[in-house]
C-alpha atoms as a PDB file:
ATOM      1  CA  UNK A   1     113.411  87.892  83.698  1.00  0.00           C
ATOM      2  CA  UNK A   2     113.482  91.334  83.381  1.00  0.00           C
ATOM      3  CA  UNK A   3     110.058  92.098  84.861  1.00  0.00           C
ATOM      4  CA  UNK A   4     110.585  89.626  87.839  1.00  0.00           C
ATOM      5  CA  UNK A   5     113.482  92.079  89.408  1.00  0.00           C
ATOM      6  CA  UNK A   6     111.401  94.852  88.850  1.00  0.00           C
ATOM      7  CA  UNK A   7     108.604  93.329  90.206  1.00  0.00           C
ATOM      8  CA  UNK A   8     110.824  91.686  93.324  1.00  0.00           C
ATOM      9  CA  UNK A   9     112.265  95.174  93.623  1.00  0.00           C
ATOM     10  CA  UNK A  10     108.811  97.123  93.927  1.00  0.00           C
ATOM     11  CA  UNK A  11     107.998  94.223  96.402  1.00  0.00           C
ATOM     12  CA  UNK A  12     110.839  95.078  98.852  1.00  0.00           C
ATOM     13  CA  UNK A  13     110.122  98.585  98.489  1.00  0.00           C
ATOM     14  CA  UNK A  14     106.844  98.504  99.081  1.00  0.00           C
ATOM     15  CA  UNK A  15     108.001  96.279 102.373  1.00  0.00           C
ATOM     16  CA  UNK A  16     110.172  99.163 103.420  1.00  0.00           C
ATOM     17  CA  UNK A  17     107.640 101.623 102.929  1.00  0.00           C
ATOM     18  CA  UNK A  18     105.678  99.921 105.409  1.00  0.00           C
ATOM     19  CA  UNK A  19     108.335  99.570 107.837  1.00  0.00           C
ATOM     20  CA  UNK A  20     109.179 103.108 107.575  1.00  0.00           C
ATOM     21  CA  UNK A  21     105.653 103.879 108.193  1.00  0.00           C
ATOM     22  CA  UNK A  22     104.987 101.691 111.402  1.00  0.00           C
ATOM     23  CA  UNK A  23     108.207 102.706 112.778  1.00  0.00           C
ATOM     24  CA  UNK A  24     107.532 106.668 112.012  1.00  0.00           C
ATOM     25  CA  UNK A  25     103.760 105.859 113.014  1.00  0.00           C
ATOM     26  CA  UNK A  26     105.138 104.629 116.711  1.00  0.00           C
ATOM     27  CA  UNK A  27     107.625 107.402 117.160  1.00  0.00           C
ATOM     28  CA  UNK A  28     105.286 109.776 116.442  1.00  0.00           C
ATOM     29  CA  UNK A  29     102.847 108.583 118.953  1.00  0.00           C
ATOM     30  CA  UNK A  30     105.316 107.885 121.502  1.00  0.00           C
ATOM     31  CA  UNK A  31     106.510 111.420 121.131  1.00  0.00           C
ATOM     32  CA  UNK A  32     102.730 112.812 121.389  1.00  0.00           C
ATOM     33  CA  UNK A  33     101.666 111.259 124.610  1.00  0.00           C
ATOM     34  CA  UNK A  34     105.117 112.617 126.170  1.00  0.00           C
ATOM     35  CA  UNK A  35     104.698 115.728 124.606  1.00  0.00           C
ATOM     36  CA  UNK A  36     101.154 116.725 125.855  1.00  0.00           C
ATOM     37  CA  UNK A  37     101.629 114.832 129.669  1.00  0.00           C
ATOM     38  CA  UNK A  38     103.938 117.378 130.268  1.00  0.00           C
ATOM     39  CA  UNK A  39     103.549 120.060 127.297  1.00  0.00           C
ATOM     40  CA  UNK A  40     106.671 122.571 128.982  1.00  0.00           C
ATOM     41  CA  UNK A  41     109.342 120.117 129.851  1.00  0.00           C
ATOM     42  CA  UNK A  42     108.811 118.102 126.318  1.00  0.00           C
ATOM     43  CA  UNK A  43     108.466 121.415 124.125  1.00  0.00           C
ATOM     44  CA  UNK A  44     111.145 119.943 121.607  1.00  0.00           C
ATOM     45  CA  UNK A  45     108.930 117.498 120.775  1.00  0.00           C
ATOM     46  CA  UNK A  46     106.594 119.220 118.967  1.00  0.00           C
ATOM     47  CA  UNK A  47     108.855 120.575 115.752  1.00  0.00           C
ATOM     48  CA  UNK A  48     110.290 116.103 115.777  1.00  0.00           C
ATOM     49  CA  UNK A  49     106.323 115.380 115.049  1.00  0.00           C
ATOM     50  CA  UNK A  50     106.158 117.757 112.501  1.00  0.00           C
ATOM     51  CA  UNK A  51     109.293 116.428 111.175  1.00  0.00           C
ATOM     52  CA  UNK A  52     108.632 112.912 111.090  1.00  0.00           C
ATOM     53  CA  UNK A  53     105.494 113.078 109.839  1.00  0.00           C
ATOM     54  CA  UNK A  54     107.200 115.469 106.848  1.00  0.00           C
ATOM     55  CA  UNK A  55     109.194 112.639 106.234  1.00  0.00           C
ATOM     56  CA  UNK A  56     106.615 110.266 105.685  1.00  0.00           C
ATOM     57  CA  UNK A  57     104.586 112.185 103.919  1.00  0.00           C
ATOM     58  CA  UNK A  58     107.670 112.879 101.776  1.00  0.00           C
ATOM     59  CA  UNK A  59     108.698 109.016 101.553  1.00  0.00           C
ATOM     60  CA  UNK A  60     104.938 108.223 100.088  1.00  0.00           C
ATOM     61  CA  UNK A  61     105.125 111.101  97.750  1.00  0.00           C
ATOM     62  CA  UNK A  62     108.489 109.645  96.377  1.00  0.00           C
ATOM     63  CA  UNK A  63     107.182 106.286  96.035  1.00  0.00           C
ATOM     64  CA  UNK A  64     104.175 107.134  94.418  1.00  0.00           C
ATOM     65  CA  UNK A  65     106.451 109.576  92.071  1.00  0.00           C
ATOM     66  CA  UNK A  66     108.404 107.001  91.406  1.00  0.00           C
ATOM     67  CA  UNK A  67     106.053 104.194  90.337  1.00  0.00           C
ATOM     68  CA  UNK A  68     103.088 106.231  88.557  1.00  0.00           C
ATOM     69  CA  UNK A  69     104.691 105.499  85.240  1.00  0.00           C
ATOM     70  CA  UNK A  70     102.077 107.106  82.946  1.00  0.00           C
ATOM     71  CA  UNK A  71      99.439 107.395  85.851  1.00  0.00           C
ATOM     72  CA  UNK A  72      98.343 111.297  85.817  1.00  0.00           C
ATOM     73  CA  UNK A  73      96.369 111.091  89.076  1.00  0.00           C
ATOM     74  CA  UNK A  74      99.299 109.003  90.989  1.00  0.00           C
ATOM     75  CA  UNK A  75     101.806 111.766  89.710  1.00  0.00           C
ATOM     76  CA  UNK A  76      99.583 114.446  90.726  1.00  0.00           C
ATOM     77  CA  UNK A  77      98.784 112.372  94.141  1.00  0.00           C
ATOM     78  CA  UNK A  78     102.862 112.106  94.583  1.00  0.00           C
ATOM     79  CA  UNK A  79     103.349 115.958  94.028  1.00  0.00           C
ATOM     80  CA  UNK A  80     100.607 116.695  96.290  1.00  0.00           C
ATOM     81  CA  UNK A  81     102.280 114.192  99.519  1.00  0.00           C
ATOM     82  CA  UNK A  82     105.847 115.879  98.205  1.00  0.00           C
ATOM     83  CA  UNK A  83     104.459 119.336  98.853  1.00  0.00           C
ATOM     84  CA  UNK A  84     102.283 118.580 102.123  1.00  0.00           C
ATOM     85  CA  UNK A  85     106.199 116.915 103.614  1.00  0.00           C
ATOM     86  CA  UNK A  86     107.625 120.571 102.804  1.00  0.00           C
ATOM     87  CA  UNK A  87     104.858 122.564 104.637  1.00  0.00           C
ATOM     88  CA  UNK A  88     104.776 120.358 107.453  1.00  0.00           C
ATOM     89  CA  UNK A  89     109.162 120.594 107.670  1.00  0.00           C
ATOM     90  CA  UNK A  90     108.225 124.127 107.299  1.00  0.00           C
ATOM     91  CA  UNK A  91     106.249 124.167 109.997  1.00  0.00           C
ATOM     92  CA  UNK A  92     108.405 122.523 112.430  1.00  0.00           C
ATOM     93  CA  UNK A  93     111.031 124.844 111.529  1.00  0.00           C
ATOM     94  CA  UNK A  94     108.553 127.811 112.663  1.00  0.00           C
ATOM     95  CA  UNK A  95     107.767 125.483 115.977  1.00  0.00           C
ATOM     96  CA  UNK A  96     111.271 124.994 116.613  1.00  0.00           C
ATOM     97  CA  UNK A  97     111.868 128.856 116.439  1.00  0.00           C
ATOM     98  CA  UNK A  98     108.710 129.839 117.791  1.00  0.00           C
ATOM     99  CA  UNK A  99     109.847 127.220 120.922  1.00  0.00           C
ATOM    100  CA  UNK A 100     113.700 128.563 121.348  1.00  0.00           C
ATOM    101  CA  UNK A 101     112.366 132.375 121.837  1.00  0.00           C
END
């Protein structure tokens, strides 16, 4: 009974994984095409891209963190979508600065 929550459980994650990446997927391209038709009025779209896509990057990592269990290469596949999320928030933190100067 035991395994059928867990397995119910990593169902309904996995389902919101999913959502969160079709919804992120859509902002992201919706904030793209505005951002390069008109590249000097939409400037403040450019550190949001790198931000969502930091957070979905970051939600995968955590996922695949999460259920590796004993799985070296998942771990290591987790750390490395953990640490691409922080460069990329790190880089829209250097747009967003970059774009208020």
């Amino acid at each position: 009974m035991v395994n059928q929550e867990r397995k119910r459980n990593h169902r309904n994650e996995a389902m919101m994984l999913d959502l969160l990446h079709i919804v992120i997927g859509i902002l992201v391209v919706i904030c793209a095409v505005l951002a390069f038709l008109e590249p000097e009025k939409n400037q403040f779209l450019f550190p949001v891209i790198f931000w969502l896509a930091g957070l979905l990057n970051g939600a995968s990592g955590w996922y695949r963190l999460k259920n590796s269990g004993r799985d070296k290469k998942r771990k290591v596949n987790g750390v490395i979508l953990c640490m691409l999320a922080v460069i990329l928030v790190l880089v829209g933190v250097a747009s967003a600065i970059s774009i208020r100067r």
